[in-house]
PDB file of N, CA and C in Angstrom:
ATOM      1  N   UNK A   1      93.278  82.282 186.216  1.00  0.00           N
ATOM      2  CA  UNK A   1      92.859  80.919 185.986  1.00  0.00           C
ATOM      3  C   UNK A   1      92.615  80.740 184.486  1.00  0.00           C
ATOM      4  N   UNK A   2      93.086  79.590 183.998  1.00  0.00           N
ATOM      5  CA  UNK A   2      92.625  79.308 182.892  1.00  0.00           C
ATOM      6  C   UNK A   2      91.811  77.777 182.645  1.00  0.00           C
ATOM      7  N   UNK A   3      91.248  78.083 181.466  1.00  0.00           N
ATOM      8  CA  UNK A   3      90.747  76.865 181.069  1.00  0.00           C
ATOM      9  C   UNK A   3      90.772  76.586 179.480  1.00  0.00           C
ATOM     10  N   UNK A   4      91.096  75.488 178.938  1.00  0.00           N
ATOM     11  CA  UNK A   4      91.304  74.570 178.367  1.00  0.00           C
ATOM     12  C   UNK A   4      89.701  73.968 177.820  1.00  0.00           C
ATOM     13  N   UNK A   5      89.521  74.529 176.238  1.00  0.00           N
ATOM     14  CA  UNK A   5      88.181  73.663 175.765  1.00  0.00           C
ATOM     15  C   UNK A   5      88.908  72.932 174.627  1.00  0.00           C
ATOM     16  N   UNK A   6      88.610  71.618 174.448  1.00  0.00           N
ATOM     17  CA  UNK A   6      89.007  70.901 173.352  1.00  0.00           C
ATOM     18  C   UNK A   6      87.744  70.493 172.473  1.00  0.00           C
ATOM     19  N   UNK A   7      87.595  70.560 171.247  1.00  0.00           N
ATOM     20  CA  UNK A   7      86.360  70.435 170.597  1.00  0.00           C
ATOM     21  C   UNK A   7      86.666  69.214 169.310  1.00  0.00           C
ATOM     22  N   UNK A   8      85.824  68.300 169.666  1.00  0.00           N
ATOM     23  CA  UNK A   8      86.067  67.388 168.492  1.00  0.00           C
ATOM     24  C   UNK A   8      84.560  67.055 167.588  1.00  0.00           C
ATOM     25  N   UNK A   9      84.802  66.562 166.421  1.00  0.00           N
ATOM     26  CA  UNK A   9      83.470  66.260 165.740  1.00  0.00           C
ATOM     27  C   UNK A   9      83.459  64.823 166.428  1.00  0.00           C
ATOM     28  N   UNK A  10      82.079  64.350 166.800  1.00  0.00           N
ATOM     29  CA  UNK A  10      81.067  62.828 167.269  1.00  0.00           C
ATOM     30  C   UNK A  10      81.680  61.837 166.138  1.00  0.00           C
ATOM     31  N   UNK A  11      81.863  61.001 166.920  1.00  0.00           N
ATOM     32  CA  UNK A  11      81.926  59.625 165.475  1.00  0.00           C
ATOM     33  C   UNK A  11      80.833  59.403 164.865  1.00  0.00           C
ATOM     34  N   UNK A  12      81.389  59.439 163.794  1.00  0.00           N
ATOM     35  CA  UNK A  12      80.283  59.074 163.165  1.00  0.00           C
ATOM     36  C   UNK A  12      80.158  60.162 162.155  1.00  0.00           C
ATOM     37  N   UNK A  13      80.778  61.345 162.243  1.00  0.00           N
ATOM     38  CA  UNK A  13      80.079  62.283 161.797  1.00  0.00           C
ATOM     39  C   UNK A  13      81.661  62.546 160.669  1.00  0.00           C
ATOM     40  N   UNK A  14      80.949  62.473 159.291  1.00  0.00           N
ATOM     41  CA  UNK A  14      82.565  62.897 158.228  1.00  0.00           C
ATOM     42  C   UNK A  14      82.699  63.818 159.011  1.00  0.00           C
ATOM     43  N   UNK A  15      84.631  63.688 158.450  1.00  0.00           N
ATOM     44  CA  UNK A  15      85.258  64.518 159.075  1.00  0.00           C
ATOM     45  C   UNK A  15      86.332  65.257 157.671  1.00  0.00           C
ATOM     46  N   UNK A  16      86.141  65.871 156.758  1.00  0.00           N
ATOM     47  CA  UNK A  16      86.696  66.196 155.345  1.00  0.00           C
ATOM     48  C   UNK A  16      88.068  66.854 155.677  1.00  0.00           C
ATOM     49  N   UNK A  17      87.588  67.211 156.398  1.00  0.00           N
ATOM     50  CA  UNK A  17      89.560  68.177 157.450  1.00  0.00           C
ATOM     51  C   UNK A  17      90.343  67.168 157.497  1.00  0.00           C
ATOM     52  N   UNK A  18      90.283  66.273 158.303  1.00  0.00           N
ATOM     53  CA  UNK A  18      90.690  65.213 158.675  1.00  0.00           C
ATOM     54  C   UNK A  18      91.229  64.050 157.495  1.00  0.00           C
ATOM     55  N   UNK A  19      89.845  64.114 156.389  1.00  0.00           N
ATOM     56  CA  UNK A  19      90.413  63.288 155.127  1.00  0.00           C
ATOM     57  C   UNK A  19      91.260  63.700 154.531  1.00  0.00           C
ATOM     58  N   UNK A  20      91.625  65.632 154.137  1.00  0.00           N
ATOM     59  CA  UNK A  20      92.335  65.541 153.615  1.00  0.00           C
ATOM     60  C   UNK A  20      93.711  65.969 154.410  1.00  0.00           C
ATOM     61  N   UNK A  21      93.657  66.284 155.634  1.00  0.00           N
ATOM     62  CA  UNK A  21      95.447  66.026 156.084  1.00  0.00           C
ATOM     63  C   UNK A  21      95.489  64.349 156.334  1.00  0.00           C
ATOM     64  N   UNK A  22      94.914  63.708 156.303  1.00  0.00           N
ATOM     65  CA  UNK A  22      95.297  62.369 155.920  1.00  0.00           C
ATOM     66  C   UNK A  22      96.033  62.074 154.543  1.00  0.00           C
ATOM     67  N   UNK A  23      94.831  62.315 153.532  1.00  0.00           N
ATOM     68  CA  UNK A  23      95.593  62.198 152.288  1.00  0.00           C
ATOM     69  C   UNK A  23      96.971  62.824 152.011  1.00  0.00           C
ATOM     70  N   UNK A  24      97.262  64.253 152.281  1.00  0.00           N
ATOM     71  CA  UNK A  24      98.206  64.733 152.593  1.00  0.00           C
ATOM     72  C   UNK A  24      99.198  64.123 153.410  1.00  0.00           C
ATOM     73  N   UNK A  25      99.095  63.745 154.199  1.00  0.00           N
ATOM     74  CA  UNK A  25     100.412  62.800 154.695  1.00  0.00           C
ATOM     75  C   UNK A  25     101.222  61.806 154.033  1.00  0.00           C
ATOM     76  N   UNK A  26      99.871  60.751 153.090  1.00  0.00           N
ATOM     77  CA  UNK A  26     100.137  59.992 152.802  1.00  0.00           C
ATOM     78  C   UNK A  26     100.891  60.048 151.432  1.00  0.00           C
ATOM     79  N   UNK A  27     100.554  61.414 151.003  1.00  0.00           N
ATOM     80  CA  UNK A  27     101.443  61.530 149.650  1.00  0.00           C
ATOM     81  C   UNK A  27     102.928  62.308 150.223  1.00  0.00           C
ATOM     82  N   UNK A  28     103.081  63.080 151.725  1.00  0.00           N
ATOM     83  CA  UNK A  28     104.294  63.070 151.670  1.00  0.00           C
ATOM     84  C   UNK A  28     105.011  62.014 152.044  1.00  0.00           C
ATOM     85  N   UNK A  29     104.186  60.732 151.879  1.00  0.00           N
ATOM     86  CA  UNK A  29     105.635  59.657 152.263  1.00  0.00           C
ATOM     87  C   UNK A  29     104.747  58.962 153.631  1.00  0.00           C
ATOM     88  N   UNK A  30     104.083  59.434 154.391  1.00  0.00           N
ATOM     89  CA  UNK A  30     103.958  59.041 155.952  1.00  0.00           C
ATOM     90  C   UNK A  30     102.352  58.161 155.548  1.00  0.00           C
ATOM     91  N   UNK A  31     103.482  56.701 155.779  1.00  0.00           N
ATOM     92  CA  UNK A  31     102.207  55.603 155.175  1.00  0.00           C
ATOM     93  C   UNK A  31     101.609  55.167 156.548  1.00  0.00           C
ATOM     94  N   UNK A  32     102.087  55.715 157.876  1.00  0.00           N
ATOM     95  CA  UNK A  32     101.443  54.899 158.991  1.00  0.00           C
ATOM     96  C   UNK A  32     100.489  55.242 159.670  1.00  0.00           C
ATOM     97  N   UNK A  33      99.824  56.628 159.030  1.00  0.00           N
ATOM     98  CA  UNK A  33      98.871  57.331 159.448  1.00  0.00           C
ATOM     99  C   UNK A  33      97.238  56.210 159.309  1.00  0.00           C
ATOM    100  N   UNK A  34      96.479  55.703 159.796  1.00  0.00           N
ATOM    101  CA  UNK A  34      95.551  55.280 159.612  1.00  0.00           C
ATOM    102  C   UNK A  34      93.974  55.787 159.368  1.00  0.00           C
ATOM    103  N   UNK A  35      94.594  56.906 159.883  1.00  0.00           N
ATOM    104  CA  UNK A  35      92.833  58.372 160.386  1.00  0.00           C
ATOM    105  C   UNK A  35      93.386  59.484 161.030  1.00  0.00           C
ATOM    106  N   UNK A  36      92.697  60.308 160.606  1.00  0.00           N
ATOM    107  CA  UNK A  36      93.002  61.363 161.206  1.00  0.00           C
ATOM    108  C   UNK A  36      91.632  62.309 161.748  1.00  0.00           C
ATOM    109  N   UNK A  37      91.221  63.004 163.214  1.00  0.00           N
ATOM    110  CA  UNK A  37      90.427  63.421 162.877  1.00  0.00           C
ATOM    111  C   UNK A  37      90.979  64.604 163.551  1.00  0.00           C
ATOM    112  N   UNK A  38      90.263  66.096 163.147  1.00  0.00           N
ATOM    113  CA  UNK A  38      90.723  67.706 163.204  1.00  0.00           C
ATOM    114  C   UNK A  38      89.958  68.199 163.951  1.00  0.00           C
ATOM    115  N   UNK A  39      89.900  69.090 165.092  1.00  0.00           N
ATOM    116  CA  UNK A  39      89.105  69.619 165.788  1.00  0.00           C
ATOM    117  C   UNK A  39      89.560  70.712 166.529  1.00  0.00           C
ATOM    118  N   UNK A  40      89.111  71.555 167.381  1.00  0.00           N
ATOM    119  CA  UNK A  40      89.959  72.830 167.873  1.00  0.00           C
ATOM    120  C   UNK A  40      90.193  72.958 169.409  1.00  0.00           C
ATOM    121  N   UNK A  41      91.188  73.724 169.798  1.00  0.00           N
ATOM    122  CA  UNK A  41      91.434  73.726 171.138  1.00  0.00           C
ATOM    123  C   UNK A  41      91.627  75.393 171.116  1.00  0.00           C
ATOM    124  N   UNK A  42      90.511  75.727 172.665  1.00  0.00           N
ATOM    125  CA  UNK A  42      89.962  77.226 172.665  1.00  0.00           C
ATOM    126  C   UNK A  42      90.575  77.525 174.632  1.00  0.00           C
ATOM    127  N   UNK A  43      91.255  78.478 174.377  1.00  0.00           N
ATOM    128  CA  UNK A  43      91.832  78.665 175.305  1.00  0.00           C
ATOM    129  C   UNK A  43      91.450  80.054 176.075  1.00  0.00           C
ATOM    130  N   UNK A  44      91.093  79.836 177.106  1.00  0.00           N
ATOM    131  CA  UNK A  44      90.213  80.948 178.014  1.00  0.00           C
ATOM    132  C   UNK A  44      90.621  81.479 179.381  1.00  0.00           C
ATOM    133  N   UNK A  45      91.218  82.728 179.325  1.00  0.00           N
ATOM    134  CA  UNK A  45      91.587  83.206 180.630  1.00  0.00           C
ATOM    135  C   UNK A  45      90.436  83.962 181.685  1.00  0.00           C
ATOM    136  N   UNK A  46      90.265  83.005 182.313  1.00  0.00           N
ATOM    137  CA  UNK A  46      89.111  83.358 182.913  1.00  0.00           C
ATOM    138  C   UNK A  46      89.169  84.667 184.100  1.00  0.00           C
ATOM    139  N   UNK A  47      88.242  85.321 184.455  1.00  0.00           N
ATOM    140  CA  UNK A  47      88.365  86.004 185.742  1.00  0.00           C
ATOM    141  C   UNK A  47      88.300  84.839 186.860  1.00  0.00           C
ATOM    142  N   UNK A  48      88.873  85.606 187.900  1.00  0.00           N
ATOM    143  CA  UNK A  48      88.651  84.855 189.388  1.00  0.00           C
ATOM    144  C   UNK A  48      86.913  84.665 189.836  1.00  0.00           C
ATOM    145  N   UNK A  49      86.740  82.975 189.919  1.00  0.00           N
ATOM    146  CA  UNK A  49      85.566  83.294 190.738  1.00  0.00           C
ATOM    147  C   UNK A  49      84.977  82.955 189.388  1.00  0.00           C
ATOM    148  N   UNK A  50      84.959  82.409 188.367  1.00  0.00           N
ATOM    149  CA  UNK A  50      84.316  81.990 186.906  1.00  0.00           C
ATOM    150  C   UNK A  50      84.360  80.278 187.135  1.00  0.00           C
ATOM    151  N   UNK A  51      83.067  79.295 187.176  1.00  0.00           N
ATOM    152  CA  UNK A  51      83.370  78.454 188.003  1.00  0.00           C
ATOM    153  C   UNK A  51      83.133  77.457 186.423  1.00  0.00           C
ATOM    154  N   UNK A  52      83.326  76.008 186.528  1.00  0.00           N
ATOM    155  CA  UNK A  52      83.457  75.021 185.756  1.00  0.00           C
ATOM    156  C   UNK A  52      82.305  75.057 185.205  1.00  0.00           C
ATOM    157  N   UNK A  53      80.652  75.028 185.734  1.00  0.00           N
ATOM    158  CA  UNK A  53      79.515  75.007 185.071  1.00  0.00           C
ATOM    159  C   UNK A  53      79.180  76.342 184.460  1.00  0.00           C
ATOM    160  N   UNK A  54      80.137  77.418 184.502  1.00  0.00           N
ATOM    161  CA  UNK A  54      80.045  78.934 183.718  1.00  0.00           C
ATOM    162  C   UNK A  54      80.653  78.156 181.942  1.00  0.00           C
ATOM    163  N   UNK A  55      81.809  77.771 182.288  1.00  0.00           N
ATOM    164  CA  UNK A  55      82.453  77.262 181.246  1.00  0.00           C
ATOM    165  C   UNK A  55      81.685  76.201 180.279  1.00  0.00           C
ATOM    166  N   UNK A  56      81.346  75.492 181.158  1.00  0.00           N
ATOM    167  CA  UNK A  56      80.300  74.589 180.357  1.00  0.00           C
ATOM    168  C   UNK A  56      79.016  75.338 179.574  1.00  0.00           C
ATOM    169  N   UNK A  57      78.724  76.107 180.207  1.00  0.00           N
ATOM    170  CA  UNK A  57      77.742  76.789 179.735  1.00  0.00           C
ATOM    171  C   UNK A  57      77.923  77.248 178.362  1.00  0.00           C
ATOM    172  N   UNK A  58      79.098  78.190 178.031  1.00  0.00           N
ATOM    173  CA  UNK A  58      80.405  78.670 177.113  1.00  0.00           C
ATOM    174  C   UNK A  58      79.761  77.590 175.628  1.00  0.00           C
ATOM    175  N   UNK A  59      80.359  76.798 176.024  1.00  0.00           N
ATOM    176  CA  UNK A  59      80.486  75.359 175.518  1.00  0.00           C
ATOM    177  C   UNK A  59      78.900  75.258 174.728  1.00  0.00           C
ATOM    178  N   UNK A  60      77.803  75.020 175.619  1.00  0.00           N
ATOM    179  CA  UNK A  60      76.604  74.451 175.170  1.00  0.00           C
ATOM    180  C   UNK A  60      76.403  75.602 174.127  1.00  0.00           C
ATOM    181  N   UNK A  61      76.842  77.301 174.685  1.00  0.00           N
ATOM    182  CA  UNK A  61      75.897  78.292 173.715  1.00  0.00           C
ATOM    183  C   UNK A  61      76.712  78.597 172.665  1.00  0.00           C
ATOM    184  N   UNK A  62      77.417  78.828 172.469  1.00  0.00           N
ATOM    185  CA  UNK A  62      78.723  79.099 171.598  1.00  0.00           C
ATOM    186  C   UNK A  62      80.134  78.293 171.038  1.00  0.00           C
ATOM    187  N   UNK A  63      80.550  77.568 171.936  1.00  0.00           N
ATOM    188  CA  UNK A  63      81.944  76.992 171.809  1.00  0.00           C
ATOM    189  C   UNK A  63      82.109  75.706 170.456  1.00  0.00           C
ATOM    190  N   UNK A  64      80.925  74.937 170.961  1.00  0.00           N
ATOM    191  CA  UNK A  64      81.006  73.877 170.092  1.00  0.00           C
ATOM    192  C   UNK A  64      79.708  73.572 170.193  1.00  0.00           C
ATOM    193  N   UNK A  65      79.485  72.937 168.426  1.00  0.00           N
ATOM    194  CA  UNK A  65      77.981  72.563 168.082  1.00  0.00           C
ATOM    195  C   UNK A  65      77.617  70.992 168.500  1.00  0.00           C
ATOM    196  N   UNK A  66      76.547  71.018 169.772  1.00  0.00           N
ATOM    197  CA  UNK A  66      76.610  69.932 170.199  1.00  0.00           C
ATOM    198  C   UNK A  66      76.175  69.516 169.784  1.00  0.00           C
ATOM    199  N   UNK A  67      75.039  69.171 168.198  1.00  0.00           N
ATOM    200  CA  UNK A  67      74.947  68.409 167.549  1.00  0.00           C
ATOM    201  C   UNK A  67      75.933  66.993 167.110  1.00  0.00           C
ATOM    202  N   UNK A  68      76.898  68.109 166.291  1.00  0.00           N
ATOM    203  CA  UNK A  68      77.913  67.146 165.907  1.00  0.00           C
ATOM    204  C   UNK A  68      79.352  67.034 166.366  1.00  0.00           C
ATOM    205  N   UNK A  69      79.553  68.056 167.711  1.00  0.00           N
ATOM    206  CA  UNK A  69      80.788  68.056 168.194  1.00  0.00           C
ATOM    207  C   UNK A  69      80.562  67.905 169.722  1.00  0.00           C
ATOM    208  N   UNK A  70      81.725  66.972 170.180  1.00  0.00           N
ATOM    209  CA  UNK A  70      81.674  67.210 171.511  1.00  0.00           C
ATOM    210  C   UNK A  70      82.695  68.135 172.129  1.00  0.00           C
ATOM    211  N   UNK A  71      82.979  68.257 173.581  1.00  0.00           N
ATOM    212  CA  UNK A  71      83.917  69.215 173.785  1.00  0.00           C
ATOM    213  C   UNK A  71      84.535  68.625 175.570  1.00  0.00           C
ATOM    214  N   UNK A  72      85.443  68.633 175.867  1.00  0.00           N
ATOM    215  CA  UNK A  72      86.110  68.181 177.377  1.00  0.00           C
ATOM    216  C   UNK A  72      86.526  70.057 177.605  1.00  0.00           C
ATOM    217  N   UNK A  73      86.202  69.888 179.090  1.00  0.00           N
ATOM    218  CA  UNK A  73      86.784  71.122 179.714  1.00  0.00           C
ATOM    219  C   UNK A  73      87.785  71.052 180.679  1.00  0.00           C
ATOM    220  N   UNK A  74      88.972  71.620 180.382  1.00  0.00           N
ATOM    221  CA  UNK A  74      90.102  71.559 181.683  1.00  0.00           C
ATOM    222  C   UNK A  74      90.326  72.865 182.049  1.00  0.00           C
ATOM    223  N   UNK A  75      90.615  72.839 184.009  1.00  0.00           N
ATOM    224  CA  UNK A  75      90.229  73.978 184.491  1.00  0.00           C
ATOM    225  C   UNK A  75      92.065  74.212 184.947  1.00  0.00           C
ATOM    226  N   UNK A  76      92.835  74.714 185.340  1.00  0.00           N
ATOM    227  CA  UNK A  76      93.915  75.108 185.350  1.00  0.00           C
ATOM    228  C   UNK A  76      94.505  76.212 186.180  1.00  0.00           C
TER     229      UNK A  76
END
């Protein structure tokens, strides 16, 4: 089984990754970009029998800072 964590920074919160592959786009030419924001996708092969609120758990202690990031979990 796997699962699927996607981690993004909260609105609201700069995102400087994001500013500069923006800027970067925009100087190679690609004017239709409007925003960009950067965040990570953490991919987890779970044992059998590792249930959705284990994963979440993952998430709250380690995965992503729930301060300023949120995170979606897909189970697979």
């Amino acid at each position: 089984m796997k699962a699927t964590v996607t981690v993004m920074l909260k609105q609201g919160v700069l995102d400087p990754q994001g500013e500069a592959v923006k800027s970067a786009l925009g100087a190679l030419g690609f004017s239709g970009v409007a925003g960009v924001r950067q965040g990570k996708l953490i991919e987890l092969d779970l044992a059998p029998g590792t249930t959705e609120a284990e994963v979440t758990a993952m998430c709250e202690k380690l995965l992503a800072n729930t301060v300023i990031e949120s995170y979606r979990v897909e189970i697979a």
